[in-house]
N, C-alpha and C. Protein backbone atom coordinates (compact mmCIF):
# COMPACT_ATOMS: atom_id res chain seq x y z
N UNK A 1 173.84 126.59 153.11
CA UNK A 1 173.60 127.79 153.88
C UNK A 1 174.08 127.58 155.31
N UNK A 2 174.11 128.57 155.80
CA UNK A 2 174.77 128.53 157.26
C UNK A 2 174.08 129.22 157.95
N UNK A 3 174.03 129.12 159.69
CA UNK A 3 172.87 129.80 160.07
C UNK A 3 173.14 131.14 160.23
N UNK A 4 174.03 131.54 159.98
CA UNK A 4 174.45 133.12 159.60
C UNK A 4 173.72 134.01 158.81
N UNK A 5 172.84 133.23 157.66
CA UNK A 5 171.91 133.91 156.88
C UNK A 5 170.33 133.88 157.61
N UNK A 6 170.21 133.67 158.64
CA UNK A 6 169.11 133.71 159.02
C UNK A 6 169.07 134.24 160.30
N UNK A 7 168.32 135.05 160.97
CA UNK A 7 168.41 135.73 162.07
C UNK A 7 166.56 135.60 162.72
N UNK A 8 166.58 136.16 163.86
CA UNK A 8 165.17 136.21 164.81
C UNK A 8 164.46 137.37 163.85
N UNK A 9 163.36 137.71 163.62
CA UNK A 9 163.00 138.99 163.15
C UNK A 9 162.13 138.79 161.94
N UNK A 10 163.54 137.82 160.97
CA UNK A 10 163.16 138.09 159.44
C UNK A 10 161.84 137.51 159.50
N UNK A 11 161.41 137.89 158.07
CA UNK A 11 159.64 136.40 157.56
C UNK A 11 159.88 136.03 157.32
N UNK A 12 159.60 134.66 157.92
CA UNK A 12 159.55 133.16 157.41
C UNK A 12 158.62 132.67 156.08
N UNK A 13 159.13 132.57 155.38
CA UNK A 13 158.86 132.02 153.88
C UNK A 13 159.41 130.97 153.23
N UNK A 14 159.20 130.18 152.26
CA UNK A 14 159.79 128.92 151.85
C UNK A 14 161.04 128.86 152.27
N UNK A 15 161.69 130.38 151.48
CA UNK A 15 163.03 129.69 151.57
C UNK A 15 164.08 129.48 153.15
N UNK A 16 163.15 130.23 153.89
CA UNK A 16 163.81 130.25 155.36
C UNK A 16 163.43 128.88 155.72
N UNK A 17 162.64 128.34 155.89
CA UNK A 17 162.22 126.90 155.82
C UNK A 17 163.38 126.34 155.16
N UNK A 18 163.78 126.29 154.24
CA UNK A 18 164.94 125.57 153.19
C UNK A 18 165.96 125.33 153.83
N UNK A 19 166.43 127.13 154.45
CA UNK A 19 167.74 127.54 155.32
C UNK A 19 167.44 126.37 156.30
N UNK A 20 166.14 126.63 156.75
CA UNK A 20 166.40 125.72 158.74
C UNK A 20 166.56 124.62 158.43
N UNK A 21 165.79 123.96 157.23
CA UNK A 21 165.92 122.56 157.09
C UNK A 21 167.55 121.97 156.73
N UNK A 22 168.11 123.12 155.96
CA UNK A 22 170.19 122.30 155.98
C UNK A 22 170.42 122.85 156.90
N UNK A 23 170.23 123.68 157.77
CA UNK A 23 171.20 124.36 158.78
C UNK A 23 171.01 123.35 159.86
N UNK A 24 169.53 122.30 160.01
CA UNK A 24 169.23 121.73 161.32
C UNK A 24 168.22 120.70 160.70
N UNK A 25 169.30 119.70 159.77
CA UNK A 25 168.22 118.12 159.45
C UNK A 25 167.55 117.54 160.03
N UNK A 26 167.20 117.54 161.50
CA UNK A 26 166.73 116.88 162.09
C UNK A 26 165.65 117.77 163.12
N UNK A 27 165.62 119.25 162.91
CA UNK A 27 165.23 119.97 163.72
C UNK A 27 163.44 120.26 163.31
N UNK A 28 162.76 120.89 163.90
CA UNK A 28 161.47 121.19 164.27
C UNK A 28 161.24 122.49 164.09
N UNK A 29 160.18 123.00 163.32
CA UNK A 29 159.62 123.92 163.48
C UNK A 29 158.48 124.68 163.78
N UNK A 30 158.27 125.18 164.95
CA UNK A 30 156.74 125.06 165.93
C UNK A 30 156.05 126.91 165.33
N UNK A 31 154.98 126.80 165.39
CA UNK A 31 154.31 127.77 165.65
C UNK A 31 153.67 128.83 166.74
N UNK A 32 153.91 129.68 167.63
CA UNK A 32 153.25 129.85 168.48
C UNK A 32 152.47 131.07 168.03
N UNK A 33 151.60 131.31 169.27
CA UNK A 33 150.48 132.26 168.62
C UNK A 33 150.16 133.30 169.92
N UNK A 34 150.67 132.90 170.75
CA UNK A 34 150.15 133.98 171.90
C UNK A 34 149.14 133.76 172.65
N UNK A 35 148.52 134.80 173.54
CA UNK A 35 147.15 134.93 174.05
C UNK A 35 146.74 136.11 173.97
N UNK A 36 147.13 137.34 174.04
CA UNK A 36 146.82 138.53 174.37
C UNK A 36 146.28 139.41 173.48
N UNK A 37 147.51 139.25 171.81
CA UNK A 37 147.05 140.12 171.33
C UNK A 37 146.57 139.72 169.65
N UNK A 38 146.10 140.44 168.69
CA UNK A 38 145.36 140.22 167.57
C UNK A 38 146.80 140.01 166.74
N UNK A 39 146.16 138.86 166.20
CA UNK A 39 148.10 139.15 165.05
C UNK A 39 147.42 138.39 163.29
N UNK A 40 147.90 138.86 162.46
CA UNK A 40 147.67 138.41 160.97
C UNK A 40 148.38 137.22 160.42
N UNK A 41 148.22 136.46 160.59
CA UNK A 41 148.09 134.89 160.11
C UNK A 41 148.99 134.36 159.25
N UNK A 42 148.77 135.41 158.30
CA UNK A 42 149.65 135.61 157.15
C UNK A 42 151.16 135.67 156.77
N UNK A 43 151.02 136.89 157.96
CA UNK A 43 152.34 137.21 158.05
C UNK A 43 153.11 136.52 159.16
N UNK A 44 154.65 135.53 159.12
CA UNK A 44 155.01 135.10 159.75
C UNK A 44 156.61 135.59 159.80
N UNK A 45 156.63 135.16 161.00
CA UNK A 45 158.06 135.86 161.36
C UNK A 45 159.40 134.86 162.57
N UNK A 46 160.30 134.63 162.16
CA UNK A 46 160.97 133.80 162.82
C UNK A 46 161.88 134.35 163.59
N UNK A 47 161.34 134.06 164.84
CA UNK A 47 161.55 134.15 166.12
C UNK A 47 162.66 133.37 167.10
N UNK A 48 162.87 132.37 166.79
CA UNK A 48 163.80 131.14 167.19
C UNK A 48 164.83 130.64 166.43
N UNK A 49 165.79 130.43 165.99
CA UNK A 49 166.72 129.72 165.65
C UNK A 49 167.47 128.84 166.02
N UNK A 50 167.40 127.25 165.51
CA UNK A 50 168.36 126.28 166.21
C UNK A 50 167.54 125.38 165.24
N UNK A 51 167.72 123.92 166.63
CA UNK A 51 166.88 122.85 165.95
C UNK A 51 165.66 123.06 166.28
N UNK A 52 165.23 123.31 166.87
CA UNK A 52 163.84 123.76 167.86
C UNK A 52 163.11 125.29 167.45
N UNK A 53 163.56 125.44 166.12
CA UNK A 53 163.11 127.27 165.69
C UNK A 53 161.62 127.06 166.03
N UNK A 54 161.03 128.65 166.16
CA UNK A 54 159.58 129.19 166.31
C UNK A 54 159.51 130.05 165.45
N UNK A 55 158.30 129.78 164.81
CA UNK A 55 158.20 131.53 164.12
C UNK A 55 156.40 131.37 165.15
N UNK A 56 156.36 133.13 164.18
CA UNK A 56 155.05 134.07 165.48
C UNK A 56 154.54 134.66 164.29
N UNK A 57 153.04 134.29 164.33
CA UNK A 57 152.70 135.30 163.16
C UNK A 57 152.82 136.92 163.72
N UNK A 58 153.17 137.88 163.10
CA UNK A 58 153.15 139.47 163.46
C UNK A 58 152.19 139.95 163.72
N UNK A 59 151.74 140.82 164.99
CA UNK A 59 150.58 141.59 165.48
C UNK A 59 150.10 142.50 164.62
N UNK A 60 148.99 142.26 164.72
CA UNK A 60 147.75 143.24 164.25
C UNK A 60 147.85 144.43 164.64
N UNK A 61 148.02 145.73 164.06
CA UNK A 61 148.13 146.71 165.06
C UNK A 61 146.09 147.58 164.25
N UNK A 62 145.10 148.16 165.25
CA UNK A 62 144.42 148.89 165.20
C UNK A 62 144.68 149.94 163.95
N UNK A 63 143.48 150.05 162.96
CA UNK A 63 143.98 151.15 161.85
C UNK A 63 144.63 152.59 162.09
N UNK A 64 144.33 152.85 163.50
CA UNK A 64 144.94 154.16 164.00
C UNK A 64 146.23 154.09 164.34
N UNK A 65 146.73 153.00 165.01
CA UNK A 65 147.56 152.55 165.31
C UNK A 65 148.84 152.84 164.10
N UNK A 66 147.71 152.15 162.84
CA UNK A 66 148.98 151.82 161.76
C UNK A 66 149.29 153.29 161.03
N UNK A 67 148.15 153.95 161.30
CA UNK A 67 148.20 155.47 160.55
C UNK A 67 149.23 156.00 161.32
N UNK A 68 149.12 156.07 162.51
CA UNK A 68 150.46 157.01 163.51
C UNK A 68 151.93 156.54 163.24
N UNK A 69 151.96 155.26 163.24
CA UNK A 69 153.48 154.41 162.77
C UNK A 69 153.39 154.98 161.40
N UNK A 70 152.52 154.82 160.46
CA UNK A 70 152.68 155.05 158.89
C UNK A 70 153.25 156.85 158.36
N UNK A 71 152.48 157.48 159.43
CA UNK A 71 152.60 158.89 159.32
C UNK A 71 154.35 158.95 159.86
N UNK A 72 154.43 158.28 161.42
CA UNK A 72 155.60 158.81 161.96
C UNK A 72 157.35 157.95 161.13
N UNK A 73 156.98 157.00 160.18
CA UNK A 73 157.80 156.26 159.76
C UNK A 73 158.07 156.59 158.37
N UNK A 74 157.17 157.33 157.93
CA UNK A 74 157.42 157.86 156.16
C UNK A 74 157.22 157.07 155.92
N UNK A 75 155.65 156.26 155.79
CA UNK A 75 155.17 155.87 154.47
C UNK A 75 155.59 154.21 154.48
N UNK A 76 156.23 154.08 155.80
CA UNK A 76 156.39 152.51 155.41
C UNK A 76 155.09 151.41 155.10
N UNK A 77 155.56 150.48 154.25
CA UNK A 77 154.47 149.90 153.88
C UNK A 77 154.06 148.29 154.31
N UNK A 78 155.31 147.88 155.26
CA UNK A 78 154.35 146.79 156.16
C UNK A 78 154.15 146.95 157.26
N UNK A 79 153.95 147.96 157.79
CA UNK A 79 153.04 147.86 159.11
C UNK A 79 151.65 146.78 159.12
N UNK A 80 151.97 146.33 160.36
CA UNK A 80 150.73 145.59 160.43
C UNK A 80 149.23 146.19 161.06
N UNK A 81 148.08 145.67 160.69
CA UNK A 81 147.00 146.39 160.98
C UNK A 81 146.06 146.51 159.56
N UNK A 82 146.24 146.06 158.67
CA UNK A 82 146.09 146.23 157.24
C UNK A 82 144.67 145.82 157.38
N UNK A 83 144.33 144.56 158.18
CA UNK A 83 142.83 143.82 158.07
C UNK A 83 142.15 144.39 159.22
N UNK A 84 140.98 144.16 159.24
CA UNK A 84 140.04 144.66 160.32
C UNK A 84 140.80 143.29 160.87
N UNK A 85 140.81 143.95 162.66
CA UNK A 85 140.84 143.41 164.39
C UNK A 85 140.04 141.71 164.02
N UNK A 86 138.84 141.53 163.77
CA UNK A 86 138.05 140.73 163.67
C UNK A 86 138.69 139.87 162.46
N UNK A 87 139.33 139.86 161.84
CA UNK A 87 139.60 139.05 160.67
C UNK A 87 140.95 139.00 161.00
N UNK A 88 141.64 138.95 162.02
CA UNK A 88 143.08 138.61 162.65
C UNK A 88 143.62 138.38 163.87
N UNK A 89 141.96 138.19 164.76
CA UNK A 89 141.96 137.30 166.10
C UNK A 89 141.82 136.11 165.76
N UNK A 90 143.06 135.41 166.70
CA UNK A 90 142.78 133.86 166.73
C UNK A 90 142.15 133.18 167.57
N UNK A 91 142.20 132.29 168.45
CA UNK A 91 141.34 132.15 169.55
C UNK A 91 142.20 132.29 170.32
N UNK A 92 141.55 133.43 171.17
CA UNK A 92 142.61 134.04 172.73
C UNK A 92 141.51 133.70 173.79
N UNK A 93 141.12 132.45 173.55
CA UNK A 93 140.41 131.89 175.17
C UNK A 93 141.06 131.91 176.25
């Protein structure tokens, strides 16, 4: 693979892991998490590309939040916001 198949944005899942690991044998892959806002754990998303990639898990958005995107987007179906606020804060000390 080449790093052409992988871009900032996508979710990070095994096989993007796979990609970074031939695209960058020797490279690192960090997690960050923020301070500010609520994000779902779950869902991860890669943010960085090189030897030094980041992925970010994706923000939590408020159920109202996700209804107005859901209403104004036709129905898309990963908006984030899916879990209650409280079950997708991490520690934002």
């Amino acid at each position: 693979m080449s790093e052409e198949a992988l871009f900032p944005g996508m979710p990070f899942d095994e096989n993007v892991r796979l990609k970074l690991a031939e695209a960058f044998p020797d490279g690192t892959v960090s997690v960050t998490r923020g301070r500010h806002y609520a994000l779902e754990e779950n869902s991860l998303y890669l943010v960085r590309i090189g030897p030094d990639a980041v992925i970010l898990p994706r923000m939590a958005y408020g159920e109202e939040v996700a209804a107005a995107l859901k209403e104004c987007c036709g129905g898309e179906d990963q908006i984030g916001g899916r879990e209650k606020v409280p079950q997708t804060c991490g520690d934002h000390s």
